[in-house]
Protein backbone atom coordinates (compact mmCIF):
# COMPACT_ATOMS: atom_id res chain seq x y z
CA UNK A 1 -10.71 -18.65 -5.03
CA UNK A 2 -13.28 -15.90 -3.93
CA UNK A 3 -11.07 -15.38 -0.66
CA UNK A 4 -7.85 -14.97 -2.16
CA UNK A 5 -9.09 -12.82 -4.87
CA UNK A 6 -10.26 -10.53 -1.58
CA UNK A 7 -6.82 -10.63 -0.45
CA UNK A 8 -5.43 -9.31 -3.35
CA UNK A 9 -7.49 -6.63 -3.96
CA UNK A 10 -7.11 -5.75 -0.15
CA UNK A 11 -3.09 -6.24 -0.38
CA UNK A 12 -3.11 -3.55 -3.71
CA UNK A 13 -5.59 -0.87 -1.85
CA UNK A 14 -3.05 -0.92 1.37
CA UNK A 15 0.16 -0.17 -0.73
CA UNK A 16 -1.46 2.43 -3.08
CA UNK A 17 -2.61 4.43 -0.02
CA UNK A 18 0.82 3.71 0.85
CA UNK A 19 2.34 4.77 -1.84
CA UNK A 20 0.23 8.26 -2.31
CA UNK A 21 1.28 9.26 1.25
CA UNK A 22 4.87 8.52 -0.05
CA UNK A 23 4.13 10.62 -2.83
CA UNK A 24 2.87 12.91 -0.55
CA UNK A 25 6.34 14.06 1.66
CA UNK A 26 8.24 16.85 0.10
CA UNK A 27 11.37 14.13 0.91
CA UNK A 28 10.35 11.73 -1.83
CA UNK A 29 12.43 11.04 -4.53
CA UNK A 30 10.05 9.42 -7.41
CA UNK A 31 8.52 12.46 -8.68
CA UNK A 32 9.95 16.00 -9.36
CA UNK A 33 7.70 17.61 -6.96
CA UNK A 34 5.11 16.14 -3.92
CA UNK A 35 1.51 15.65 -4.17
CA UNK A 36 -1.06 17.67 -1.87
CA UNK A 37 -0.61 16.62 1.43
CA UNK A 38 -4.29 16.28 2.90
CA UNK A 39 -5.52 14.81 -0.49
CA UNK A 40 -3.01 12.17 -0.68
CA UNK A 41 -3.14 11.14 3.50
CA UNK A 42 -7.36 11.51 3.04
CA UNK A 43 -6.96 9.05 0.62
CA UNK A 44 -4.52 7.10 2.25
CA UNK A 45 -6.67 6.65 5.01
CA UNK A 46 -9.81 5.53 2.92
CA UNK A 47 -8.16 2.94 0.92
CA UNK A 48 -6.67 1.28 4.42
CA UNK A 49 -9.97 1.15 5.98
CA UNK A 50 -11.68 -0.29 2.74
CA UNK A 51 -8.42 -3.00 3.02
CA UNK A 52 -9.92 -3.44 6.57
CA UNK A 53 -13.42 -4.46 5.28
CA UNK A 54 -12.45 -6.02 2.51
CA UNK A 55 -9.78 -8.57 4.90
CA UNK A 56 -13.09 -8.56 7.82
CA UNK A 57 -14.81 -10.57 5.64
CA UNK A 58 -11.93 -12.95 5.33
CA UNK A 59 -10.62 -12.23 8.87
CA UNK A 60 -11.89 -11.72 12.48
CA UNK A 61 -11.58 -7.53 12.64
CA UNK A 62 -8.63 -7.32 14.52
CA UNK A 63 -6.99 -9.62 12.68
CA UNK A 64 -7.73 -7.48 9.31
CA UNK A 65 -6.36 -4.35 10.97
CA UNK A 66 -3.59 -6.40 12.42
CA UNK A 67 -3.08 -7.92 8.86
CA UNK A 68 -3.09 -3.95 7.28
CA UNK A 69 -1.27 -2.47 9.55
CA UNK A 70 1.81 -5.47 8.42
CA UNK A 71 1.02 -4.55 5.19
CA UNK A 72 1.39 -0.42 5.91
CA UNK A 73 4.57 -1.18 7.72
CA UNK A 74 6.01 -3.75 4.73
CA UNK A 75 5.12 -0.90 2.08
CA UNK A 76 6.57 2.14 3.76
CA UNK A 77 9.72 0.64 4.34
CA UNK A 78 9.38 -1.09 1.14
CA UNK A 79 8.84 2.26 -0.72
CA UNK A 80 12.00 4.08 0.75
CA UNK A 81 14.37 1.18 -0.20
CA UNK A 82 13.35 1.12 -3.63
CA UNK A 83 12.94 4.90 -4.54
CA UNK A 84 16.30 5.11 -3.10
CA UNK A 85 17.55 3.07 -6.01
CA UNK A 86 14.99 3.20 -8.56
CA UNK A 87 14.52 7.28 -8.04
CA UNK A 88 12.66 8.82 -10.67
CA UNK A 89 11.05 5.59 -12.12
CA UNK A 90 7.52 5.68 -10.06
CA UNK A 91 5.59 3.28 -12.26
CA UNK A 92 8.49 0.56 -11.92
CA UNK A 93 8.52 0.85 -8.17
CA UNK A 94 4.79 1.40 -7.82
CA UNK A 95 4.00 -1.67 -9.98
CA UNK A 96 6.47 -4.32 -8.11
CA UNK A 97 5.23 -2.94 -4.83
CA UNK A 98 1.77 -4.25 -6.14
CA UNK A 99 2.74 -7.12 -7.22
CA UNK A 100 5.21 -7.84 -3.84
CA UNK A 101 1.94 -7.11 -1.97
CA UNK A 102 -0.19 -8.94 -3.37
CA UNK A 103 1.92 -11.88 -3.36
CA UNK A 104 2.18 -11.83 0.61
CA UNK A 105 -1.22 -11.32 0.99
CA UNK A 106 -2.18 -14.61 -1.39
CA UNK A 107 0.75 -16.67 -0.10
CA UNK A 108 0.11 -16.04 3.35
């Protein structure tokens, strides 16, 4: 139970980061206008590498940045799919990328 809980909180910090360097191109199409680029990719960065210590606990360290760098790859595209259909609605697209996340990362 401990492990999995890990996983989830590791799959939801690697799609927010995700997500607020999404937020961060001036090509985005959830919010009216971009968030401050080295902010949002400083943060992006942090909340990867804290997915990476969280899943090295779980994981041999390559494997975790393996594992996160899936889950980077899985959100981005992810996140231009949906906000090309769900455009303006950033709470509905951030909150089923969380949940889509999370579910790979506890299924496996």
């Amino acid at each position: 139970m401990e492990i999995q809980l890990i996983k989830l909180c590791a799959g939801a910090l690697a799609f927010t980061g995700c997500l607020l360097a999404y937020l961060a191109s001036p090509r985005q199409r959830l919010l009216r206008g971009h968030l401050e680029r080295k902010s949002a990719w400083g943060l992006f960065a942090g909340l990867q590498l804290l997915a990476c210590v969280l899943l090295a606990n779980v994981y041999p360290a390559v494997s975790a940045v393996l594992v996160v760098l899936s889950l980077v790859m899985f959100a981005w595209i992810g996140l231009v799919l949906a906000s090309s259909h769900l455009a303006g609605r950033p709470v509905l697209v951030g909150s089923v990328g969380l949940v889509l996340s999370s579910l790979i990362m506890v299924t496996g």
